[in-house]
N, C-alpha and C. Protein backbone atom coordinates (compact mmCIF):
# COMPACT_ATOMS: atom_id res chain seq x y z
N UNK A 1 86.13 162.32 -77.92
CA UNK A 1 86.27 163.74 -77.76
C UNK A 1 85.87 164.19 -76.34
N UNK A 2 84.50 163.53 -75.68
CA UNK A 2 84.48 164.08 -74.41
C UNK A 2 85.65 163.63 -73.48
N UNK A 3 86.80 162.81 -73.55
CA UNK A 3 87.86 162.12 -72.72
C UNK A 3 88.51 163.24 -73.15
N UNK A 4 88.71 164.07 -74.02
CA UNK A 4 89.71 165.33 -74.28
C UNK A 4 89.46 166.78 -73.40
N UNK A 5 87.70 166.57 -73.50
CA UNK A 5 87.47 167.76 -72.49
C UNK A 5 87.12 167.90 -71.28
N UNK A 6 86.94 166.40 -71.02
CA UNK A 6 87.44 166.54 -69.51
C UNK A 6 88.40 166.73 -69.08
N UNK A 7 89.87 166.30 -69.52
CA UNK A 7 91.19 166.26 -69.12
C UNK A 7 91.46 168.01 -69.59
N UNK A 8 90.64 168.69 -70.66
CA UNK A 8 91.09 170.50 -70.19
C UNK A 8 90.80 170.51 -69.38
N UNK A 9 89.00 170.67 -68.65
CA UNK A 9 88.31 171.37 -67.61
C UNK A 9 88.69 170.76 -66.65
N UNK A 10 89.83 169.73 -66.39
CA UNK A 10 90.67 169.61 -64.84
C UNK A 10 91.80 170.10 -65.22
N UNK A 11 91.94 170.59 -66.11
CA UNK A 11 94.05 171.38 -66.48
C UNK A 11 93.40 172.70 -66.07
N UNK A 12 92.12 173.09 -66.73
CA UNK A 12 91.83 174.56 -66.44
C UNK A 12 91.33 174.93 -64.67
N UNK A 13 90.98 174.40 -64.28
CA UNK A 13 90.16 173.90 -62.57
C UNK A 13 91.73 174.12 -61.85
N UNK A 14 92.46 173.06 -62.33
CA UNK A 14 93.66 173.17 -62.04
C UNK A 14 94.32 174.83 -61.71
N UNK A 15 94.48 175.23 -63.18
CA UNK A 15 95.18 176.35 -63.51
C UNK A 15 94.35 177.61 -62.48
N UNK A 16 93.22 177.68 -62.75
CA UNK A 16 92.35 178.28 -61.67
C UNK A 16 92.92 178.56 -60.45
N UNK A 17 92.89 177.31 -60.00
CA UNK A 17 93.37 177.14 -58.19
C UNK A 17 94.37 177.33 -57.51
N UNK A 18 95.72 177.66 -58.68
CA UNK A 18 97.09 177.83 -58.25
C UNK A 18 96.59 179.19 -58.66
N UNK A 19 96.31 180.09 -59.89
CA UNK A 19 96.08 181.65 -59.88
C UNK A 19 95.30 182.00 -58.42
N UNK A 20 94.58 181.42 -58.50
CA UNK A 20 93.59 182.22 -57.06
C UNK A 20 94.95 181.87 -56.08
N UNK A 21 95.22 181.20 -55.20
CA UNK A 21 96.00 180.67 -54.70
C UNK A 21 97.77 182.02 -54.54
N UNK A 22 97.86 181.90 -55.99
CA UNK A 22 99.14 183.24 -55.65
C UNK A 22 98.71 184.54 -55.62
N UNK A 23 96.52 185.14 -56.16
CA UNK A 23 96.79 185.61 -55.65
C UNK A 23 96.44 186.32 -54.06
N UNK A 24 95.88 185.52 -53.29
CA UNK A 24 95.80 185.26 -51.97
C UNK A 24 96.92 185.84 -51.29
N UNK A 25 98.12 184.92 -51.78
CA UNK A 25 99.14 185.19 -50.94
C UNK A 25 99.96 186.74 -51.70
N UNK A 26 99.47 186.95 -52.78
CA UNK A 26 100.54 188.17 -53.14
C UNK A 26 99.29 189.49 -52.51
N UNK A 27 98.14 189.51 -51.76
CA UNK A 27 97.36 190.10 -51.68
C UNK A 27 97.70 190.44 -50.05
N UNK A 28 97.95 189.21 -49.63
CA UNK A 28 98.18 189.60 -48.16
C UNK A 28 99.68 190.08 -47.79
N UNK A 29 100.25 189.79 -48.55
CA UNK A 29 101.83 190.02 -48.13
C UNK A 29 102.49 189.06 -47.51
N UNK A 30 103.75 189.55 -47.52
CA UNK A 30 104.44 188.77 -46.28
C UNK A 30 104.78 189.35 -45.27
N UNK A 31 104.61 188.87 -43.63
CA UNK A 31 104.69 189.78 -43.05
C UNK A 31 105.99 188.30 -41.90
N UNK A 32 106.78 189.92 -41.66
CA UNK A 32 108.04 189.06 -41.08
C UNK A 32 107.73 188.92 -39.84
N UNK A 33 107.74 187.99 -38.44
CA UNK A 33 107.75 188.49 -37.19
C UNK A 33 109.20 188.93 -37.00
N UNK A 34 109.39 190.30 -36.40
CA UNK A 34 110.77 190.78 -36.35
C UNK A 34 110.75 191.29 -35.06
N UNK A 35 112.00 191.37 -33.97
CA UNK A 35 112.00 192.24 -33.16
C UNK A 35 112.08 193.56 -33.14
N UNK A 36 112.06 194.39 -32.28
CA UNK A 36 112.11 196.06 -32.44
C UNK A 36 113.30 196.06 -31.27
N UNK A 37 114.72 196.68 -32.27
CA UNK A 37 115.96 196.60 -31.42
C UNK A 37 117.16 195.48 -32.17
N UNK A 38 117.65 195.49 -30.93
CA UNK A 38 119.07 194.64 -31.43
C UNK A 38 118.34 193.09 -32.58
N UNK A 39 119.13 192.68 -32.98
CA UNK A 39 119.08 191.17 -34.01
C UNK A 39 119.02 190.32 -32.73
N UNK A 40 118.17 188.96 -33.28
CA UNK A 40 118.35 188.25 -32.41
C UNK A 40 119.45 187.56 -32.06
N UNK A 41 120.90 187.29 -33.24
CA UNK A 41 122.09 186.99 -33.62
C UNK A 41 122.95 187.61 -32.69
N UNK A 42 122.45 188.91 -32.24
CA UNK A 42 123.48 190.22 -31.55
C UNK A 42 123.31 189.22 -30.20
N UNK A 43 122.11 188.93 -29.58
CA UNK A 43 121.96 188.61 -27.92
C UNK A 43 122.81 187.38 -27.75
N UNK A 44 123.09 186.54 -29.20
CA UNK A 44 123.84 185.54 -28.55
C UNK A 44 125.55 185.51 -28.67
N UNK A 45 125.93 186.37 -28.99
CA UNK A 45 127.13 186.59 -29.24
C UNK A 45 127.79 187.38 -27.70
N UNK A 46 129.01 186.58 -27.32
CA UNK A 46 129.23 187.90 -25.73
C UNK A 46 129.86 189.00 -25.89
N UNK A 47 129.55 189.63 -24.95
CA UNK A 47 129.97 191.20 -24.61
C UNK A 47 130.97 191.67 -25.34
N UNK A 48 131.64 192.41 -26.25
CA UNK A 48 132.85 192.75 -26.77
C UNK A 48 134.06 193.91 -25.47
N UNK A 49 133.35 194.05 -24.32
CA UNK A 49 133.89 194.50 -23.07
C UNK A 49 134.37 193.78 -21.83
N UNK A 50 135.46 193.77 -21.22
CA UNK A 50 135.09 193.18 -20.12
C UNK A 50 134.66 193.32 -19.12
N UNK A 51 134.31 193.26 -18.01
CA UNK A 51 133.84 193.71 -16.78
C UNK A 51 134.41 192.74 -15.65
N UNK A 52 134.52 193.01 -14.71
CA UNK A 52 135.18 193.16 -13.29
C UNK A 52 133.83 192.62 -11.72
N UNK A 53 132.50 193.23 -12.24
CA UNK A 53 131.85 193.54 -11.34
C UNK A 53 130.55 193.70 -12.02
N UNK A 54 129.42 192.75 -11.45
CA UNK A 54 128.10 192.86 -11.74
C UNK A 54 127.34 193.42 -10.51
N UNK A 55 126.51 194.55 -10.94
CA UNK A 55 125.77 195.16 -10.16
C UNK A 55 124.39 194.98 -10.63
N UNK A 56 123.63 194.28 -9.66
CA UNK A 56 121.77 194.15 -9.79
C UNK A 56 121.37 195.27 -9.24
N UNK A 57 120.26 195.90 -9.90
CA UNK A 57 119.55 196.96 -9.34
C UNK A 57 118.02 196.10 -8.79
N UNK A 58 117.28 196.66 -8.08
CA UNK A 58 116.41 196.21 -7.43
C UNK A 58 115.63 196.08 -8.82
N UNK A 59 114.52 195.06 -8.90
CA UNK A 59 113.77 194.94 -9.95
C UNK A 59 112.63 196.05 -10.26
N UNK A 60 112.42 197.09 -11.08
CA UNK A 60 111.53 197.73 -11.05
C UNK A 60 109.92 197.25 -11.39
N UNK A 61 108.94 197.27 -10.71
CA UNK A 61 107.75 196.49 -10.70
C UNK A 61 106.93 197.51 -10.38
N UNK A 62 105.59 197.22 -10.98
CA UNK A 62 104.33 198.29 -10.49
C UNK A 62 103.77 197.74 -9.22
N UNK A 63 103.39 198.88 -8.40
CA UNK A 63 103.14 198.79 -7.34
C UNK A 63 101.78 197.74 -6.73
N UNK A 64 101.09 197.89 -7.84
CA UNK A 64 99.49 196.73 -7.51
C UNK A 64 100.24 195.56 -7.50
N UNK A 65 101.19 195.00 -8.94
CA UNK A 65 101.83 193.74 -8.49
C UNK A 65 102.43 193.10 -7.58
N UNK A 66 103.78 194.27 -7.09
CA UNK A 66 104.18 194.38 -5.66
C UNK A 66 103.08 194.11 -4.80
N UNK A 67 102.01 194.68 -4.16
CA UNK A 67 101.18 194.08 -3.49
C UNK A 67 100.19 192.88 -3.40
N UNK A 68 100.15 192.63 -4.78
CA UNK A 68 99.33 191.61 -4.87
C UNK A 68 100.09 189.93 -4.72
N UNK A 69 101.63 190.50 -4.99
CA UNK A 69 102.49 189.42 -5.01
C UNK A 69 104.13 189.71 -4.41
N UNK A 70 103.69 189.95 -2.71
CA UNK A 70 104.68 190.25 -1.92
C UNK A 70 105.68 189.25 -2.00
N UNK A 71 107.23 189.62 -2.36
CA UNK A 71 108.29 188.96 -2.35
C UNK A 71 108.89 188.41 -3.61
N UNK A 72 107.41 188.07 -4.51
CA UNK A 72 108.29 187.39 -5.56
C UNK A 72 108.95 188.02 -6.27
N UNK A 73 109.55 189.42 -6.42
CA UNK A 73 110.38 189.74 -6.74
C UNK A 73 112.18 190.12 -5.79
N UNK A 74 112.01 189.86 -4.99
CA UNK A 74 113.02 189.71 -4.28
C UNK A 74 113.55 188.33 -4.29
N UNK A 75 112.71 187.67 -4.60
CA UNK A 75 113.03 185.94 -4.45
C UNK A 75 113.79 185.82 -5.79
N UNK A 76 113.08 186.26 -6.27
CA UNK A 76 113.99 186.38 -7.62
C UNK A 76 115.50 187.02 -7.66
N UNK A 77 115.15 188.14 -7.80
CA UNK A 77 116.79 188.83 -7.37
C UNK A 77 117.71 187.96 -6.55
N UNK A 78 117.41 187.20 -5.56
CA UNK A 78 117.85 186.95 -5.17
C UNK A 78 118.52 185.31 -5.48
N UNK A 79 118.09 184.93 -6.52
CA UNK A 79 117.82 183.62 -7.06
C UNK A 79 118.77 184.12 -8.46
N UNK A 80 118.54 185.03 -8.68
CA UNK A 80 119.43 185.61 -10.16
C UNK A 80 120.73 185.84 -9.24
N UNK A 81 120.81 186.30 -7.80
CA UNK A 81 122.73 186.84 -7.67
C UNK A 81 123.47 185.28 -7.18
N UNK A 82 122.40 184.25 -6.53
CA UNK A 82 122.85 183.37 -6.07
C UNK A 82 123.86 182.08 -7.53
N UNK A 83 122.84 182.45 -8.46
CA UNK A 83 122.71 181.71 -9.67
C UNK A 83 124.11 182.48 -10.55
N UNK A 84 124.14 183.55 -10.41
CA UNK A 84 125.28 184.55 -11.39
C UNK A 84 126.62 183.92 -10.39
N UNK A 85 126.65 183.67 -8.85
CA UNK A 85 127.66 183.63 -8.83
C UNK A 85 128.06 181.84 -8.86
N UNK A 86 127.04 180.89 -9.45
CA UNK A 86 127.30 179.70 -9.90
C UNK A 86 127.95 179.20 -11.45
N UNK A 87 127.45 180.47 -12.13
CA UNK A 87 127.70 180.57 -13.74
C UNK A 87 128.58 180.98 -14.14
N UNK A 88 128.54 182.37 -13.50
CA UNK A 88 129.86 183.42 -13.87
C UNK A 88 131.01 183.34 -13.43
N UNK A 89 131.62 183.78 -14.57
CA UNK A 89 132.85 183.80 -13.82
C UNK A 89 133.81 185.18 -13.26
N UNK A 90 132.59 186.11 -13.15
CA UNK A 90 132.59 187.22 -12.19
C UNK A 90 132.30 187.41 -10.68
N UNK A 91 133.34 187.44 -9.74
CA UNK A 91 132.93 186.69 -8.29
C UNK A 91 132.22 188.02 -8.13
N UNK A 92 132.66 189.28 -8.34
CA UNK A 92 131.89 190.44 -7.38
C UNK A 92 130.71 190.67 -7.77
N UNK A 93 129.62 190.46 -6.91
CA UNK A 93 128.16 190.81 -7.59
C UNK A 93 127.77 191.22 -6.51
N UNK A 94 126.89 192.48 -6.50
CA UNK A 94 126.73 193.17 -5.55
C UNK A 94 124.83 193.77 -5.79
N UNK A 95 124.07 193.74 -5.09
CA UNK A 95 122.77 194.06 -5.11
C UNK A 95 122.41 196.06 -4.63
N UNK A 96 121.87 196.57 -5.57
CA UNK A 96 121.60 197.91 -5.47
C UNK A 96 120.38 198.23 -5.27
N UNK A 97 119.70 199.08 -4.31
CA UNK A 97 118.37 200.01 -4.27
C UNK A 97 118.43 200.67 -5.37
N UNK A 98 119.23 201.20 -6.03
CA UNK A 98 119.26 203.24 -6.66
C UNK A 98 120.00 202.99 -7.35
N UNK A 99 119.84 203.73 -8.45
CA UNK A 99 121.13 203.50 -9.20
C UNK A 99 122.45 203.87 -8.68
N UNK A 100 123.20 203.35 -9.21
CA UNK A 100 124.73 203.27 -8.63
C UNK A 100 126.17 204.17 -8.85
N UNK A 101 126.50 205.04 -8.68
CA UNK A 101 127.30 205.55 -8.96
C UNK A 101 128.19 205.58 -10.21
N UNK A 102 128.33 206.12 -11.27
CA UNK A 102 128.87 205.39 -11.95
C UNK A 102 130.18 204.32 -11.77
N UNK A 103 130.18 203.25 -12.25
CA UNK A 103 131.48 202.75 -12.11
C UNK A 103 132.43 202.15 -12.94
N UNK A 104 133.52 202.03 -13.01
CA UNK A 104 134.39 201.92 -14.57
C UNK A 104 134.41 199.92 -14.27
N UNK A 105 134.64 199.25 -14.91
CA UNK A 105 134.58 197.71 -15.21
C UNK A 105 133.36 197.04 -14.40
N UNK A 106 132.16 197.48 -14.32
CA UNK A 106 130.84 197.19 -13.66
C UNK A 106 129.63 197.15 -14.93
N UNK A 107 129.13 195.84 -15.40
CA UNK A 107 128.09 196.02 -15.30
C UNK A 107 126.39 196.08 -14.60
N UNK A 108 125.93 196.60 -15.15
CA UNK A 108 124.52 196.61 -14.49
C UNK A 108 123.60 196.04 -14.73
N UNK A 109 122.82 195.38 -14.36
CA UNK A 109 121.83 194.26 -14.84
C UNK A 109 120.20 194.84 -14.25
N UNK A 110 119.59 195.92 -14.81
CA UNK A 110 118.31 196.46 -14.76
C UNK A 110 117.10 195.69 -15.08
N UNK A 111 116.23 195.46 -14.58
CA UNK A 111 115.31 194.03 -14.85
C UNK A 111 113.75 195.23 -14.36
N UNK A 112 112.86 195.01 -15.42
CA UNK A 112 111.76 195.80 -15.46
C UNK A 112 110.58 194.16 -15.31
N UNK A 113 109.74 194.16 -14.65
CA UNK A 113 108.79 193.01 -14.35
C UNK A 113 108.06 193.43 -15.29
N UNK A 114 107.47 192.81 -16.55
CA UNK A 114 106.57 192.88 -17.80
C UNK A 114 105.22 191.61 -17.37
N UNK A 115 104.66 191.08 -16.30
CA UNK A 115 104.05 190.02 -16.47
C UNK A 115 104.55 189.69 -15.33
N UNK A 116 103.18 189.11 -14.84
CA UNK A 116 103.29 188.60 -13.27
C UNK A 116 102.13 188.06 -13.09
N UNK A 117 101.71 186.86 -13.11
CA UNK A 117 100.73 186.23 -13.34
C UNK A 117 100.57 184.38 -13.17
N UNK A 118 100.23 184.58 -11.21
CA UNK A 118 100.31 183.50 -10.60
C UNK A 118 99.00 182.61 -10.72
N UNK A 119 98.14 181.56 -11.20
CA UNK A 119 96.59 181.19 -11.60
C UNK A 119 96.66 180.10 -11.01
N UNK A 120 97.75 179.61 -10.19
CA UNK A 120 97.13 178.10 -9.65
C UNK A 120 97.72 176.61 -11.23
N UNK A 121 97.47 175.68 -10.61
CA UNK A 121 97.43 174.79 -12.05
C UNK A 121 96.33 174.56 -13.00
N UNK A 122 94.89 175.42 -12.97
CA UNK A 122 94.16 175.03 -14.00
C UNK A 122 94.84 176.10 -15.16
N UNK A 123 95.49 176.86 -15.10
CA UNK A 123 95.78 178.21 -16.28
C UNK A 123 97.29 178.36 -16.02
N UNK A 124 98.03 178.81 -17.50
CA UNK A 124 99.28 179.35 -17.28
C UNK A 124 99.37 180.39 -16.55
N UNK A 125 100.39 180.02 -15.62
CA UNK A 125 100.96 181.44 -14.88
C UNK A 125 102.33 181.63 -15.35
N UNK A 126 102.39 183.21 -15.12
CA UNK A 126 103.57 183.54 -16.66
C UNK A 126 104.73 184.63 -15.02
N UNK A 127 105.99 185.10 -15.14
CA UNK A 127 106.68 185.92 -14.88
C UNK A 127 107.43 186.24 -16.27
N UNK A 128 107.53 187.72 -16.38
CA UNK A 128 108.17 188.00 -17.43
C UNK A 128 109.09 189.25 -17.06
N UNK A 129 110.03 189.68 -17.47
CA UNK A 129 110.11 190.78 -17.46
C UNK A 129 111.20 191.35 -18.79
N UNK A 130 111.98 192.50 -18.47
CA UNK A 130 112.51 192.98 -19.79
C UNK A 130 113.57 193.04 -19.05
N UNK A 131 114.84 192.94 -19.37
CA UNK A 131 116.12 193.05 -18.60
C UNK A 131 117.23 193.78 -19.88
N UNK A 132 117.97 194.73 -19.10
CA UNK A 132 118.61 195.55 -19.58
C UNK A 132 120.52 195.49 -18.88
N UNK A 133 121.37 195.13 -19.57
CA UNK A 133 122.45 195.15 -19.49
C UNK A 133 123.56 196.43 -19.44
N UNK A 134 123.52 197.26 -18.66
CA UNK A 134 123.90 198.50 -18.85
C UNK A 134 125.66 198.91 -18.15
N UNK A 135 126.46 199.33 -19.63
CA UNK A 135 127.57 199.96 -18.83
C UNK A 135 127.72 200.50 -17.46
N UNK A 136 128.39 200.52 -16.82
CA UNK A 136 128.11 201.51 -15.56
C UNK A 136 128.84 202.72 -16.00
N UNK A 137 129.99 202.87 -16.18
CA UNK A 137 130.84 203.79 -16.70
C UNK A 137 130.16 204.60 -17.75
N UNK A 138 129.37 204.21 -18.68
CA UNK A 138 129.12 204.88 -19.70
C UNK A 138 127.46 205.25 -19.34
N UNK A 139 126.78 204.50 -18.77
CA UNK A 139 125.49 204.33 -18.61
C UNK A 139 124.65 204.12 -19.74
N UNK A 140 125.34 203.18 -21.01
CA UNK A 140 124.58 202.81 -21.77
C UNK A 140 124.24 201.41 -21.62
N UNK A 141 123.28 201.72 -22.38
CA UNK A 141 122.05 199.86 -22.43
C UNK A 141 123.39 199.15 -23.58
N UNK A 142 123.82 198.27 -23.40
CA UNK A 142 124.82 197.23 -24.45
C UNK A 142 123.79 195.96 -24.56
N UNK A 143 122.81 196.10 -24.23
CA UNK A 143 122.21 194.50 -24.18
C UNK A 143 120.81 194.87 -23.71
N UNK A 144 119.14 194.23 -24.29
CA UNK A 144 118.14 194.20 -23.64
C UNK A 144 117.37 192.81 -23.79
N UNK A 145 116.53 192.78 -23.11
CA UNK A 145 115.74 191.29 -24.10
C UNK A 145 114.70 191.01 -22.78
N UNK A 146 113.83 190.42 -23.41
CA UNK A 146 112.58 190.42 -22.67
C UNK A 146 112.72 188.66 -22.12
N UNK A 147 112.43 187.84 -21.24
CA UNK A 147 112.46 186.89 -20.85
C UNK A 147 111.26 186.60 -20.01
N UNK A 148 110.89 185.27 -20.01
CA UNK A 148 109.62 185.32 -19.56
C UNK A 148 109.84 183.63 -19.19
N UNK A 149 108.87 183.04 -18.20
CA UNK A 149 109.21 181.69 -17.61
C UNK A 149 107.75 180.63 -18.61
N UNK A 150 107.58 181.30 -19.47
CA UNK A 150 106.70 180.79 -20.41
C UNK A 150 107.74 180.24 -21.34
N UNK A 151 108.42 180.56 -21.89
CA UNK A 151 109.87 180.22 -22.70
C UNK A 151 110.22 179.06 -22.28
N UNK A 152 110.33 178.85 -20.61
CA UNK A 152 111.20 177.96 -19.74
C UNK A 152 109.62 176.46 -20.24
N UNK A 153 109.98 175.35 -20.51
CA UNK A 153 109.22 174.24 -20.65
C UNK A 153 109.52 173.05 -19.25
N UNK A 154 110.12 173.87 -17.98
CA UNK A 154 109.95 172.66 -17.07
C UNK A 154 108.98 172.80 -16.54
N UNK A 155 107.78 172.67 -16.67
CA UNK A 155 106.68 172.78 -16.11
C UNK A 155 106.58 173.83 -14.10
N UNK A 156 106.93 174.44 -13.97
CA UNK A 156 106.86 174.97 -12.72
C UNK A 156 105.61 175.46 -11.86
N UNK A 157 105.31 175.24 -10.76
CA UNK A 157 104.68 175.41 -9.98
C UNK A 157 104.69 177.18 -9.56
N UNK A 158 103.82 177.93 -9.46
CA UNK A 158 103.56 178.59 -9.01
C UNK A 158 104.72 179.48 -8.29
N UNK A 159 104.69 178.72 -7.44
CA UNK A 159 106.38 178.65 -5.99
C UNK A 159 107.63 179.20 -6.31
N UNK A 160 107.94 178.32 -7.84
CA UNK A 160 108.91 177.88 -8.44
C UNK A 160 109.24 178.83 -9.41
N UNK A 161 108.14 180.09 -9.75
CA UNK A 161 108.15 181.13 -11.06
C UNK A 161 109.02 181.82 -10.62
N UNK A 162 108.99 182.28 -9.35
CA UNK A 162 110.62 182.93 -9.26
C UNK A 162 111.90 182.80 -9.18
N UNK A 163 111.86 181.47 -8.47
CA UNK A 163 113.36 180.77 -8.88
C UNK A 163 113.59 180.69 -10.73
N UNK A 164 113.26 180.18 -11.30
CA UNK A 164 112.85 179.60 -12.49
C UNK A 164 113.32 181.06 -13.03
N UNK A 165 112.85 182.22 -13.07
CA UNK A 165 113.09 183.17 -13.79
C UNK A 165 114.57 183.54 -13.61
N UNK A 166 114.49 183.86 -12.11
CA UNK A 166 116.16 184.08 -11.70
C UNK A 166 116.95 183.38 -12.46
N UNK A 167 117.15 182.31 -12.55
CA UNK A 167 118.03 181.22 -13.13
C UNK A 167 117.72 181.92 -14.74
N UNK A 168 117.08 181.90 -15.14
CA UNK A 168 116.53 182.36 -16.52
C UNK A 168 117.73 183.29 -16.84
N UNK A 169 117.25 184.33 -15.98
CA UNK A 169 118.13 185.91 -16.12
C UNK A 169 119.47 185.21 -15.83
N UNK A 170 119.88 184.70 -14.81
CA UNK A 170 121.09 184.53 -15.22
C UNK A 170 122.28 183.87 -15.70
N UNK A 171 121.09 182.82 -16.45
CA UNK A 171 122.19 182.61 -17.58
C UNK A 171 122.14 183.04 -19.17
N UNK A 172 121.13 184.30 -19.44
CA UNK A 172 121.38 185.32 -20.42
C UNK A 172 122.39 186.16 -19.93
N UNK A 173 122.66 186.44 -18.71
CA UNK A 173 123.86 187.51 -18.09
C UNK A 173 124.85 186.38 -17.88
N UNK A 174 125.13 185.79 -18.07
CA UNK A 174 126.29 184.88 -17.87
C UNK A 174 126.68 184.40 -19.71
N UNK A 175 125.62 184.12 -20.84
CA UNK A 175 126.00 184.02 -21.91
C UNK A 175 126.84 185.41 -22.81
N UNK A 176 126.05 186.42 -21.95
CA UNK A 176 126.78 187.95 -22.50
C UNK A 176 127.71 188.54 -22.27
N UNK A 177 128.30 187.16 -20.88
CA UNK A 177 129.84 187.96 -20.14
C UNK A 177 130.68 186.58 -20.91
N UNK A 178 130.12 185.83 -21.57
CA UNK A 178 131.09 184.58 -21.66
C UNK A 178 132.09 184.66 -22.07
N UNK A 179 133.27 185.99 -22.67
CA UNK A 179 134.19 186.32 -23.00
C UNK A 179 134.94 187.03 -22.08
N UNK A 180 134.28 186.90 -20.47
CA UNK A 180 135.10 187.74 -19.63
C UNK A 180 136.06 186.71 -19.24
């Protein structure tokens, strides 16, 4: 008889540990990581427009960063038009101060610096920013997405965070024209 009640008080121990157990998880919920905005499904699918003409606007950046880290945003820009016209198959790409006039078969490629953060090799150093795909003609956003050289796994040097991003940006702007 005691070989009978041991084999409950491990069915019941048992039964115990899966109840506590669901309800743990029915207590906390489920919580989705989701973006805020387009599907992530939407960014990889291309443009349903065509375009003619890519226009970069200067990268918008806060001013302490700008000073604290003269150029690397130009290096960039400049690393994203060199790179767009290796990918794309849009030859006219043209670099803007200001926004641009409106223009009919032009998109715009608006790039906001989110993260700028050069540490040497003992710590990650990150470039990030948010980039925005915008009609010219219409002046709507058709496309946004945040990109960051933390994503990128070739290990890069410091030097290298701005090339590295450029290239980044443009081959999300080259996957979104891939139907031109």
């Amino acid at each position: 008889m005691t070989n009978y009640n041991k084999k409950q008080s491990t069915n019941l121990i048992f039964i115990l540990i899966l109840v506590t157990i669901f309800f743990i998880f029915s207590c906390t919920g489920s919580k989705l990581v989701t973006s805020i905005g387009e599907p992530a499904w939407k960014n990889n699918i291309p443009l349903e427009k065509s375009y003619e003409k890519i226009i970069i606007q200067k990268f918008e950046v806060d001013q302490d960063l700008e000073r604290n880290y003269p150029g690397v945003t130009v290096t960039c820009e400049s690393t994203l038009m060199n790179e767009l016209l290796k990918v794309s198959s849009i030859s006219k790409i043209e670099k803007a101060r200001a926004s641009s006039v409106r223009q009919r078969g032009a998109l715009v490629v608006k790039t906001r610096v989110t993260a700028l953060r050069l540490v040497g090799s003992n710590a990650s150093s990150e470039m990030a920013v948010n980039v925005r795909l915008i009609d010219s003609a219409t002046g709507k956003i058709i496309r946004k997405k945040d990109l960051s050289t933390l994503s990128s796994k070739s290990g890069n040097s410091d030097q290298m965070l701005p090339y590295a991003l450029g290239k980044i940006i443009a081959q999300y702007v080259a996957v979104a024209l891939k139907g031109n």
